[in-house]
Protein backbone atom coordinates (compact mmCIF):
# COMPACT_ATOMS: atom_id res chain seq x y z
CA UNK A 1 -14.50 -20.73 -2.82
CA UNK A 2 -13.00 -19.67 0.59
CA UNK A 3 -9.92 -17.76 0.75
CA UNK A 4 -7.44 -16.81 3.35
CA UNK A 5 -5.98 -12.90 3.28
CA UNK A 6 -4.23 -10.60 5.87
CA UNK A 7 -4.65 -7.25 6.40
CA UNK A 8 -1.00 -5.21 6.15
CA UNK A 9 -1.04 -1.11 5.49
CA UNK A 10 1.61 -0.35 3.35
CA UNK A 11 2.46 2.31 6.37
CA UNK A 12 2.98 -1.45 8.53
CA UNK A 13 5.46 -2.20 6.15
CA UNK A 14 9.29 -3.23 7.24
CA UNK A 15 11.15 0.28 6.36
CA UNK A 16 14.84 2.11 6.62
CA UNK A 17 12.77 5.43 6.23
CA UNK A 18 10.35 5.50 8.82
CA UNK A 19 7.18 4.50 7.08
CA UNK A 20 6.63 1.42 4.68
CA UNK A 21 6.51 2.15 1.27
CA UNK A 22 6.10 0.73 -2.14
CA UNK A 23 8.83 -0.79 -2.69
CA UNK A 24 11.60 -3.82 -1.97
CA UNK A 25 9.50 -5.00 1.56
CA UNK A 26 5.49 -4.78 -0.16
CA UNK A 27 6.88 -6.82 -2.67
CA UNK A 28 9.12 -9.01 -0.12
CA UNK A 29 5.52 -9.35 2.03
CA UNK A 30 3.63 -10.11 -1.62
CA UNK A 31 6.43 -12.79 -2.03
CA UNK A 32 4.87 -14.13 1.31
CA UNK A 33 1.44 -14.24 0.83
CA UNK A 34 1.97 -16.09 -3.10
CA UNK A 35 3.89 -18.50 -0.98
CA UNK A 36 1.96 -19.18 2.49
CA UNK A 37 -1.00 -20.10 -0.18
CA UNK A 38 -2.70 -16.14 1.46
CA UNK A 39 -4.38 -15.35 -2.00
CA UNK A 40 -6.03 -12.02 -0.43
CA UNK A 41 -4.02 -8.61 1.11
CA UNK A 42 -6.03 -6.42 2.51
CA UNK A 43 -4.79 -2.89 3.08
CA UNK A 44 -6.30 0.18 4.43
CA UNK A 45 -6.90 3.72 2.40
CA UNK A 46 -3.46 4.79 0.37
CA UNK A 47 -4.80 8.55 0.72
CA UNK A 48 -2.71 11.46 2.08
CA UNK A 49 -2.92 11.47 5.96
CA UNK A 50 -4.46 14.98 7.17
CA UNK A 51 -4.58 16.00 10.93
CA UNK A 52 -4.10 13.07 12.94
CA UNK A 53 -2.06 11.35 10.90
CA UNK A 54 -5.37 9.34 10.01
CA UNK A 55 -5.63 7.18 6.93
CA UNK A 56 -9.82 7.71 7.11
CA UNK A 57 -9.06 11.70 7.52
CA UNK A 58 -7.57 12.66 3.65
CA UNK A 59 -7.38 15.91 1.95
CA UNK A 60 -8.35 13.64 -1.32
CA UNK A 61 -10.62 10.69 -2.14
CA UNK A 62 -8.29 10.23 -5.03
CA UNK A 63 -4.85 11.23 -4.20
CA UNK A 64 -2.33 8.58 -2.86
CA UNK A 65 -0.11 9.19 -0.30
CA UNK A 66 3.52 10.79 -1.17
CA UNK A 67 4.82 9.07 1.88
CA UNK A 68 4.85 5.41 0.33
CA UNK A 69 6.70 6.66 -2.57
CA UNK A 70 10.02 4.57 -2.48
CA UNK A 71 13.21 6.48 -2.46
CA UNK A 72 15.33 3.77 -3.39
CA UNK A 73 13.61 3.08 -6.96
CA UNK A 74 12.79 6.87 -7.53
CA UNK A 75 16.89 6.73 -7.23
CA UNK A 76 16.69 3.67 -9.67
CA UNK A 77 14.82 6.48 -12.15
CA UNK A 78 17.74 8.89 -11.53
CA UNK A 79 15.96 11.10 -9.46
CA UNK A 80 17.65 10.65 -6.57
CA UNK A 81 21.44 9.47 -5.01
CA UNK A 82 21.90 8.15 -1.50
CA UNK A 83 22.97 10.66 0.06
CA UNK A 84 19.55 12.53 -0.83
CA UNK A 85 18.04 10.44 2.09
CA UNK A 86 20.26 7.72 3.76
CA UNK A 87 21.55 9.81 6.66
CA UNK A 88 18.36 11.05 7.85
CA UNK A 89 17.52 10.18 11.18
CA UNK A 90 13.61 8.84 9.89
CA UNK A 91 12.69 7.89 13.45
CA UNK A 92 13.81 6.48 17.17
CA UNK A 93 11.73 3.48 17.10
CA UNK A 94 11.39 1.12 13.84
CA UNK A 95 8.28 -0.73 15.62
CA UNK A 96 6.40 2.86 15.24
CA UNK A 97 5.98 5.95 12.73
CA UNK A 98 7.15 9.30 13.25
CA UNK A 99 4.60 11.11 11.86
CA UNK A 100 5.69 14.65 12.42
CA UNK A 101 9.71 13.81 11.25
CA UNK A 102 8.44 11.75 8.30
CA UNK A 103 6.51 15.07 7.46
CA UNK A 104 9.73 17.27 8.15
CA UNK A 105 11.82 15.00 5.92
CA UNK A 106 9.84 13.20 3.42
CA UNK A 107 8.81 15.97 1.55
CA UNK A 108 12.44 17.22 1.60
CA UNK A 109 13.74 14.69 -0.01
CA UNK A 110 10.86 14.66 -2.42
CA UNK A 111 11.82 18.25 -3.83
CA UNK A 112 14.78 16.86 -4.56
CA UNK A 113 13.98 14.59 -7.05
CA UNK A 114 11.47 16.59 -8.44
CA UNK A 115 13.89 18.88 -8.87
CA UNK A 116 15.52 16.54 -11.29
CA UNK A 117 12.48 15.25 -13.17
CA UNK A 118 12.22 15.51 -16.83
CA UNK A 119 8.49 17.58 -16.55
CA UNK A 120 8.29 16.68 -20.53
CA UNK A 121 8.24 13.21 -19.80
CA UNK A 122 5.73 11.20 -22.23
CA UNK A 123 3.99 8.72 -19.47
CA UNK A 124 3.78 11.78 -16.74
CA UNK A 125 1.72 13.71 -19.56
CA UNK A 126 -0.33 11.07 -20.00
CA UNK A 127 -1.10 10.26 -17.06
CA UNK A 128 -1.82 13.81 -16.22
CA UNK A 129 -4.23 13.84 -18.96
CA UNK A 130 -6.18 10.49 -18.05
CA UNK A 131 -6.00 12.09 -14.13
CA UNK A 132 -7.61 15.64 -15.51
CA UNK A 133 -10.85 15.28 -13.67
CA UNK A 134 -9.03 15.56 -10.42
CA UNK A 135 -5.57 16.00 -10.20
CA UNK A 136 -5.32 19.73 -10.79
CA UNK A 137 -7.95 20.98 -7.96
CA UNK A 138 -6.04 18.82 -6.28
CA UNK A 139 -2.53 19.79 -6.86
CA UNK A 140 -3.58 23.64 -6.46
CA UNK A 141 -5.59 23.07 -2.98
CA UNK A 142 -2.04 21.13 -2.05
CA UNK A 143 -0.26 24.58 -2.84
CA UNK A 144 -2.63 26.42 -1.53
CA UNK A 145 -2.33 25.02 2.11
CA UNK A 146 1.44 25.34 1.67
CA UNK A 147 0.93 29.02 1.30
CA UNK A 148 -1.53 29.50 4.31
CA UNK A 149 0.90 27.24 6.31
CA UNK A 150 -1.15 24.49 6.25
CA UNK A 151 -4.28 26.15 7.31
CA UNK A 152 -7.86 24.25 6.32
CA UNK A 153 -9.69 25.76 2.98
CA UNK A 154 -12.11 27.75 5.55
CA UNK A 155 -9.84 29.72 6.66
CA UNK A 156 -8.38 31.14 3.29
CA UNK A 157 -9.14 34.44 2.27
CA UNK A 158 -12.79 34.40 1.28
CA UNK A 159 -12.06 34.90 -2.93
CA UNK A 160 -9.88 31.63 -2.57
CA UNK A 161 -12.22 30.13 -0.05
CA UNK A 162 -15.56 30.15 -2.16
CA UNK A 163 -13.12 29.74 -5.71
CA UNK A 164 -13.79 33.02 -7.24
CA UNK A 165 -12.29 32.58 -10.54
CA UNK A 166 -9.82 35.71 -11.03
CA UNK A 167 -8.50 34.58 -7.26
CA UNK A 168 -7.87 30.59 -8.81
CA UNK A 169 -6.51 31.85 -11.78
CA UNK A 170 -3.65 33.80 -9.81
CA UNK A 171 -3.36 31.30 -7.70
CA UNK A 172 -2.38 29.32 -10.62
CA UNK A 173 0.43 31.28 -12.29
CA UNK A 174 1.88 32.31 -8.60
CA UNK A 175 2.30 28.83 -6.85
CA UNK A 176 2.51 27.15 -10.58
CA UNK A 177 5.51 24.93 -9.42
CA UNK A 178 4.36 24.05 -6.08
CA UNK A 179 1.06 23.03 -8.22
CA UNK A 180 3.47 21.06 -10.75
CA UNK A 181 5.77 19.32 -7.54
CA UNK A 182 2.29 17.74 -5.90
CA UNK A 183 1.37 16.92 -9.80
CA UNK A 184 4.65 14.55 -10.02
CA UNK A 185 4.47 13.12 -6.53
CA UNK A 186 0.65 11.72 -7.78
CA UNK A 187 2.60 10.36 -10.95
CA UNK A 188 5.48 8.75 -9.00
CA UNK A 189 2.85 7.33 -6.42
CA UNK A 190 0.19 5.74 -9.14
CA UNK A 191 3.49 4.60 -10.99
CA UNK A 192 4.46 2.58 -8.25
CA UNK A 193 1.21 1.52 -6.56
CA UNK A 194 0.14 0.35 -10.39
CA UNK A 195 3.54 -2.33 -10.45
CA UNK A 196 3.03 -3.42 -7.14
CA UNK A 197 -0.97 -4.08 -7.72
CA UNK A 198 -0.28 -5.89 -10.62
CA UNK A 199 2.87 -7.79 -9.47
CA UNK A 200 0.47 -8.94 -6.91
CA UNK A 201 -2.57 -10.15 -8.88
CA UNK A 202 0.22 -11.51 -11.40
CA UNK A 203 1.09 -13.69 -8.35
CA UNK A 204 -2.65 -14.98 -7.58
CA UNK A 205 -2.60 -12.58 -4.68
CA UNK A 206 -6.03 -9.91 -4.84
CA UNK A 207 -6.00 -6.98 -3.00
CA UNK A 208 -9.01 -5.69 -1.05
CA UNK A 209 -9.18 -2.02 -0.61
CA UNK A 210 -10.77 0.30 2.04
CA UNK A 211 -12.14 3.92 1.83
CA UNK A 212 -13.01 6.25 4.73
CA UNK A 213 -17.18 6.33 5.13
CA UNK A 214 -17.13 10.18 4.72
CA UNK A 215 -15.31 12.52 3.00
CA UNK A 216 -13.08 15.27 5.36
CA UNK A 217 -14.23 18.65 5.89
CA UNK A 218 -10.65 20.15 4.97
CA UNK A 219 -10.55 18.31 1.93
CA UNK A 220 -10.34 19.03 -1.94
CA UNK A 221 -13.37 17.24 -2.33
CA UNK A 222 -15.41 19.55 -0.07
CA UNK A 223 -13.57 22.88 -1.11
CA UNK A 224 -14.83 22.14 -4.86
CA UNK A 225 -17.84 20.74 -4.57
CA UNK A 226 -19.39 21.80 -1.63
């Protein structure tokens, strides 16, 4: 059977904040497709841009990108109030994304509702434990180019570099809530990228994915398992 799909990033995505994200317009454009009769979206890689602000350049194969994360139903959660993000300037032009102020800003008001999240919560602990095989190298490489100012794994200090265990461990219990803040953001994004997947396939509408064709250098992927 033939079917007729568009291709729409979730970063193409009508947005107040700069970059589309997962929340009232993906479900808006999902509305669209159900009713147009388009049974197929087709999106592009939901991994964390690196340098270039490329979705095929990612620091993980497996990590989704904190800036779809939608403010307004993290503020839904109680994370978050309006004036955590409303009167932030996201960008100039609403036909393009600011990479470098979404950066500046996103993140910002990120830490703020981390700062309110319940870490004890029963489906974050869960989902931490089903994620176990690659969300903690991931959270502490995250952490880790925080601390060398965003610096790529090569150009650590060597005992952090080649993952010398005593250096990892320290690394651990020193940037342990950095570690923990990229740890929720992961949460938050699966959390809403799972309701909006299945919201969509509820609606007859599949989605069809895309990965980059290799894995980047400066990349958890690389740094363990070189």
């Amino acid at each position: 059977m033939r079917k007729s799909g568009i291709l729409m990033h979730i970063s193409s995505l009508p947005s107040e904040f700069g970059i589309g994200k997962l929340g009232d317009s993906a479900y808006m454009f999902a509305n669209f497709l159900r009713d147009c009769g388009v049974q197929v979206w087709q999106i592009l890689p939901l991994s964390p841009t690196s340098y270039g602000d490329s979705p095929y350049q990612s620091f993980s194969v497996h990590a989704g990108n904190p800036y779809f994360i939608d403010f307004q139903r993290l503020e839904k959660q109680g994370y978050l109030a309006p004036p955590d993000y409303e009167d932030i300037v996201w960008g100039e032009d609403p036909r393009r994304v600011d990479y470098a102020r979404i950066y500046n800003y996103c993140f910002h008001v990120l830490r703020t509702a981390f700062s309110r999240f319940r870490k004890e919560d029963k489906a974050y602990l869960e989902f931490c434990e089903a994620q176990k095989y690659w969300l903690p190298d991931y959270a502490l490489f995250m952490a880790l180019k925080d601390a060398h100012d965003g610096k790529p794994w090569y150009q650590w200090e060597k005992p952090l570099a080649m993952r010398e265990p005593k250096a990892l461990e320290k690394a651990k219990e020193t940037y342990a809530e950095q570690i923990c803040f990229y740890t929720v953001l992961q949460f938050w994004f699966y959390q809403q990228w799972g309701q909006l997947k299945a919201y969509c396939n509820q609606n007859g509408i599949s989605i069809v994915g895309d990965i980059p064709i290799y894995v980047a250098y400066d990349s958890v992927d690389v740094w363990v398992n070189p």
